[in-house]
N, C-alpha and C. Protein backbone atom coordinates (compact mmCIF):
# COMPACT_ATOMS: atom_id res chain seq x y z
N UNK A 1 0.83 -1.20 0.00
CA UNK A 1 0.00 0.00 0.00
C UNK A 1 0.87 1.26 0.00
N UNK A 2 2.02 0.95 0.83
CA UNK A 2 3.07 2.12 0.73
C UNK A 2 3.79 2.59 -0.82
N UNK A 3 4.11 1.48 -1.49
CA UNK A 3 4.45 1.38 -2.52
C UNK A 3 3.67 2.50 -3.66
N UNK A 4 2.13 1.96 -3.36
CA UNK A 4 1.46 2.38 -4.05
C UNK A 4 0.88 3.85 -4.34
N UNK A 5 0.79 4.18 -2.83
CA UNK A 5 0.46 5.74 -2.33
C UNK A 5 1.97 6.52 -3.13
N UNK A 6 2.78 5.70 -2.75
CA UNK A 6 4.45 6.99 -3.10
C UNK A 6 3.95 6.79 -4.66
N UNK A 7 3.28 5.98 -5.75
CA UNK A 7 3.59 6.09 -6.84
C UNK A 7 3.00 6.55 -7.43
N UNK A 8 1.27 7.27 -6.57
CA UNK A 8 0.44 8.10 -6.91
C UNK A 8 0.67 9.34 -6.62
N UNK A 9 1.41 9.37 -5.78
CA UNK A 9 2.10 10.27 -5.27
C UNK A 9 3.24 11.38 -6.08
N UNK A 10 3.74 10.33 -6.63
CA UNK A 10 4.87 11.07 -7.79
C UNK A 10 4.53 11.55 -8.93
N UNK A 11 2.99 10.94 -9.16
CA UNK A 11 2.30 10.98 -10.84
C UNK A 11 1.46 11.93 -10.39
N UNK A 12 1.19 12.65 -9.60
CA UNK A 12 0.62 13.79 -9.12
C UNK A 12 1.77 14.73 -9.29
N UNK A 13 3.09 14.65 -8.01
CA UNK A 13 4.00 15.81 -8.37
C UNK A 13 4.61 15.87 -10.05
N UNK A 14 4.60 14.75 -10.26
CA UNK A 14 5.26 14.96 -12.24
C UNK A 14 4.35 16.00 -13.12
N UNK A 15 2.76 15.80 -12.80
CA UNK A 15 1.82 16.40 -13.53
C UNK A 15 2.08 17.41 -13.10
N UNK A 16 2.22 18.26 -11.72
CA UNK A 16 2.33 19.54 -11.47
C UNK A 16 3.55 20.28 -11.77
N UNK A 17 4.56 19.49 -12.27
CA UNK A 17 5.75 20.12 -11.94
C UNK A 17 6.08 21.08 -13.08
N UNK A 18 5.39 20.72 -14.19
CA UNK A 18 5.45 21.19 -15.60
C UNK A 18 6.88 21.49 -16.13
N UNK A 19 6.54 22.97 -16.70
CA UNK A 19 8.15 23.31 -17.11
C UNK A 19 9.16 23.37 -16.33
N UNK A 20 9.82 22.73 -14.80
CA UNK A 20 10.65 22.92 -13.56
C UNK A 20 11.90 22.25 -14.54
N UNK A 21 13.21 23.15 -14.23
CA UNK A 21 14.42 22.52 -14.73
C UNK A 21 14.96 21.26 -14.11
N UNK A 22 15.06 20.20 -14.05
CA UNK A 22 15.59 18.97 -13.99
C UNK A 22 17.01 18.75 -14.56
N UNK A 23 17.30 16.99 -13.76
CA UNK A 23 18.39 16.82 -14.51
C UNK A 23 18.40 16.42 -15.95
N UNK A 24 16.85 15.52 -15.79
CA UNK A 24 16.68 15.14 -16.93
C UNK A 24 16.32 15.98 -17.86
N UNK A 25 15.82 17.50 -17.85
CA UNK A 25 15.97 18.43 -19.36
C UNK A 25 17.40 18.78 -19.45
N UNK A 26 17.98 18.53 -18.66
CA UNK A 26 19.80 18.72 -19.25
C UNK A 26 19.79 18.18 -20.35
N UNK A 27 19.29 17.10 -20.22
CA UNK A 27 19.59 15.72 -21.19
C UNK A 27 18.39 15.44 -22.41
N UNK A 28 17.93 15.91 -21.93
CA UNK A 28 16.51 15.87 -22.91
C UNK A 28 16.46 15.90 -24.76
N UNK A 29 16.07 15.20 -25.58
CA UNK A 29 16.08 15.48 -27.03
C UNK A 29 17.22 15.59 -27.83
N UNK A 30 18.71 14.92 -26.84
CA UNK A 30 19.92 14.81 -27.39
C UNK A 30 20.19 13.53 -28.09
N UNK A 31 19.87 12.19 -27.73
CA UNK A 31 20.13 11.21 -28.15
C UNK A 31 20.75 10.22 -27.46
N UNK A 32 21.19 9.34 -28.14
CA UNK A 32 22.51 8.26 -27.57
C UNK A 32 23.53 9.14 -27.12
N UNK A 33 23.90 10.46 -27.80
CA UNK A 33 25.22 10.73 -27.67
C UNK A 33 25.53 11.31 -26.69
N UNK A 34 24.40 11.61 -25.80
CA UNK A 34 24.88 12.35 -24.49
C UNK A 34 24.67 10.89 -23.20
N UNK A 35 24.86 9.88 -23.60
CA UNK A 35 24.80 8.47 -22.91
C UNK A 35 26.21 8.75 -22.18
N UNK A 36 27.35 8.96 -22.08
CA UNK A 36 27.89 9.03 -21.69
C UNK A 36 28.23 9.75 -20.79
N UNK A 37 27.84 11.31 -20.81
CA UNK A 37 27.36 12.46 -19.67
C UNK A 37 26.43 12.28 -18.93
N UNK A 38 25.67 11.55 -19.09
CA UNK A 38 24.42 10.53 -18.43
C UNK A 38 24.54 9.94 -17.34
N UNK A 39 25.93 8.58 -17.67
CA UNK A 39 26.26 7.86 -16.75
C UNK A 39 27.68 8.63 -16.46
N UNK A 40 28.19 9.33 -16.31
CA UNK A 40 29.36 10.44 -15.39
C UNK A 40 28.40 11.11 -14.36
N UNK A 41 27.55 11.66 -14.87
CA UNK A 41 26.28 12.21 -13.39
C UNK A 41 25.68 11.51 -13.16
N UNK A 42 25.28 10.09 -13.24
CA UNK A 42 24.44 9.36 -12.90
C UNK A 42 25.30 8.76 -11.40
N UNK A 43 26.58 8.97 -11.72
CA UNK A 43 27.88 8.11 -11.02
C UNK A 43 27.97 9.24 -9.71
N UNK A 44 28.66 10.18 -10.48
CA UNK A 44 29.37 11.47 -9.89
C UNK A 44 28.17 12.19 -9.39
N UNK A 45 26.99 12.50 -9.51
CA UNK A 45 26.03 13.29 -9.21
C UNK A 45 24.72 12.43 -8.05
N UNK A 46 24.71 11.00 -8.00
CA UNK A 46 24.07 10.35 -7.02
C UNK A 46 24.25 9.24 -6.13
N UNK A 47 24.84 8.24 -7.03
CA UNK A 47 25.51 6.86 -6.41
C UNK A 47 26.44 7.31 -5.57
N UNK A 48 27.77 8.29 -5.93
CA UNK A 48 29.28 8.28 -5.72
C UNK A 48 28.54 8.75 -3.97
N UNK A 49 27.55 10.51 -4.08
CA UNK A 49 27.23 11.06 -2.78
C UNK A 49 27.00 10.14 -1.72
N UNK A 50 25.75 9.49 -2.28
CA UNK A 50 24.76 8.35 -1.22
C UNK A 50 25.56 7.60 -0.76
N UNK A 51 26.92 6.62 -1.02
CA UNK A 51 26.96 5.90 -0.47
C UNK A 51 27.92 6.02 1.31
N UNK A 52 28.59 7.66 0.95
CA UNK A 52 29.25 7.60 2.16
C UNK A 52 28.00 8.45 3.09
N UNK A 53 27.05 9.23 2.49
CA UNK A 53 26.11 9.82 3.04
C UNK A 53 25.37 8.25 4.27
N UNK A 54 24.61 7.56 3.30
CA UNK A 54 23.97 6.72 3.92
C UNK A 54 24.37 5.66 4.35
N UNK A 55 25.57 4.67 3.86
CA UNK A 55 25.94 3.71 4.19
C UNK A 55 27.61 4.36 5.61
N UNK A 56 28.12 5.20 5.10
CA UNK A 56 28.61 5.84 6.14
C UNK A 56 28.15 6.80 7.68
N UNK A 57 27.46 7.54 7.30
CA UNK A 57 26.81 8.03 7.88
C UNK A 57 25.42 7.30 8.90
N UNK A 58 24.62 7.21 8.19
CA UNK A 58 23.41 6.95 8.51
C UNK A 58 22.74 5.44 9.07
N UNK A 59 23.39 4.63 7.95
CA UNK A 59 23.54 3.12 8.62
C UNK A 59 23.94 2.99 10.11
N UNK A 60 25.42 3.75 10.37
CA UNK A 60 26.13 3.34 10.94
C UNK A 60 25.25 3.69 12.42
N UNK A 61 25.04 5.17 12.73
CA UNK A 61 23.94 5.64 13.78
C UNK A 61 22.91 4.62 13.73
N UNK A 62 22.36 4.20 12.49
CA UNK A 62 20.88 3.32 13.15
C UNK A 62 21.19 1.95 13.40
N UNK A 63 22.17 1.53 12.97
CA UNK A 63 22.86 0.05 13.47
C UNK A 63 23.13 0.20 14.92
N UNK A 64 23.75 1.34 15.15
CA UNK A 64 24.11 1.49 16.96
C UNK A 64 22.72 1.65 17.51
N UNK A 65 21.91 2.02 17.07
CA UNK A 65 20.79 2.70 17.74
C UNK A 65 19.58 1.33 18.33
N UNK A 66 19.88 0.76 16.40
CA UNK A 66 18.41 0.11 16.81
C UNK A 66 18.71 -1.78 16.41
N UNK A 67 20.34 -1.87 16.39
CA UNK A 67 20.51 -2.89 15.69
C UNK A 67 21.09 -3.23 14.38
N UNK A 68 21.63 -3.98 14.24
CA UNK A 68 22.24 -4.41 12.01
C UNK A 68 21.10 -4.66 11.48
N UNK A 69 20.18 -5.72 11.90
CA UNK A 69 19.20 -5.83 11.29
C UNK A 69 17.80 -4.53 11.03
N UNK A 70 17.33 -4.27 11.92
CA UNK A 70 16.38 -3.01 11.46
C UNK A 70 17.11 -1.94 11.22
N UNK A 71 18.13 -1.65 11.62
CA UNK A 71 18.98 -0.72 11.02
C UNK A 71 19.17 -0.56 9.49
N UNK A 72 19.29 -1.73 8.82
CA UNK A 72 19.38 -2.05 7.47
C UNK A 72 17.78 -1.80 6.76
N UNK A 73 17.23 -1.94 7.22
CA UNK A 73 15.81 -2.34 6.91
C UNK A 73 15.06 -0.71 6.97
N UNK A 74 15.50 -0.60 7.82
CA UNK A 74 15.39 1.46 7.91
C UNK A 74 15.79 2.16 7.03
């Protein structure tokens, strides 16, 4: 049900968001050839942040807090 609410959820904010600059109109109506600037920010702009953010950071507090297991699960 959670699943479901966040995905009505997003198809509501997408419809409202209209003309808002994104990453994705960076990229928008270029082709294959910007596939490569794609995955450099796809890398460098979300994966590379998150993982010391959350798996450094954030894991580590809710593992002490509440456990490895719900910690993970959190």
């Amino acid at each position: 049900m959670t699943s479901l609410g966040l995905l009505l959820l997003s198809i509501v904010l997408l419809k409202n968001v209209g003309t808002a600059h994104t990453a994705v109109s960076d990229f928008a109506n270029q082709g294959w050839r910007v596939l490569p600037a794609v995955l450099v920010y796809a890398v460098l702009g979300t994966s590379l942040p998150e993982e010391p953010l959350f798996r450094g950071f954030l894991l580590k507090r809710l593992a002490t807090r509440f456990g490895f297991a719900i910690g993970n699960l959190i």
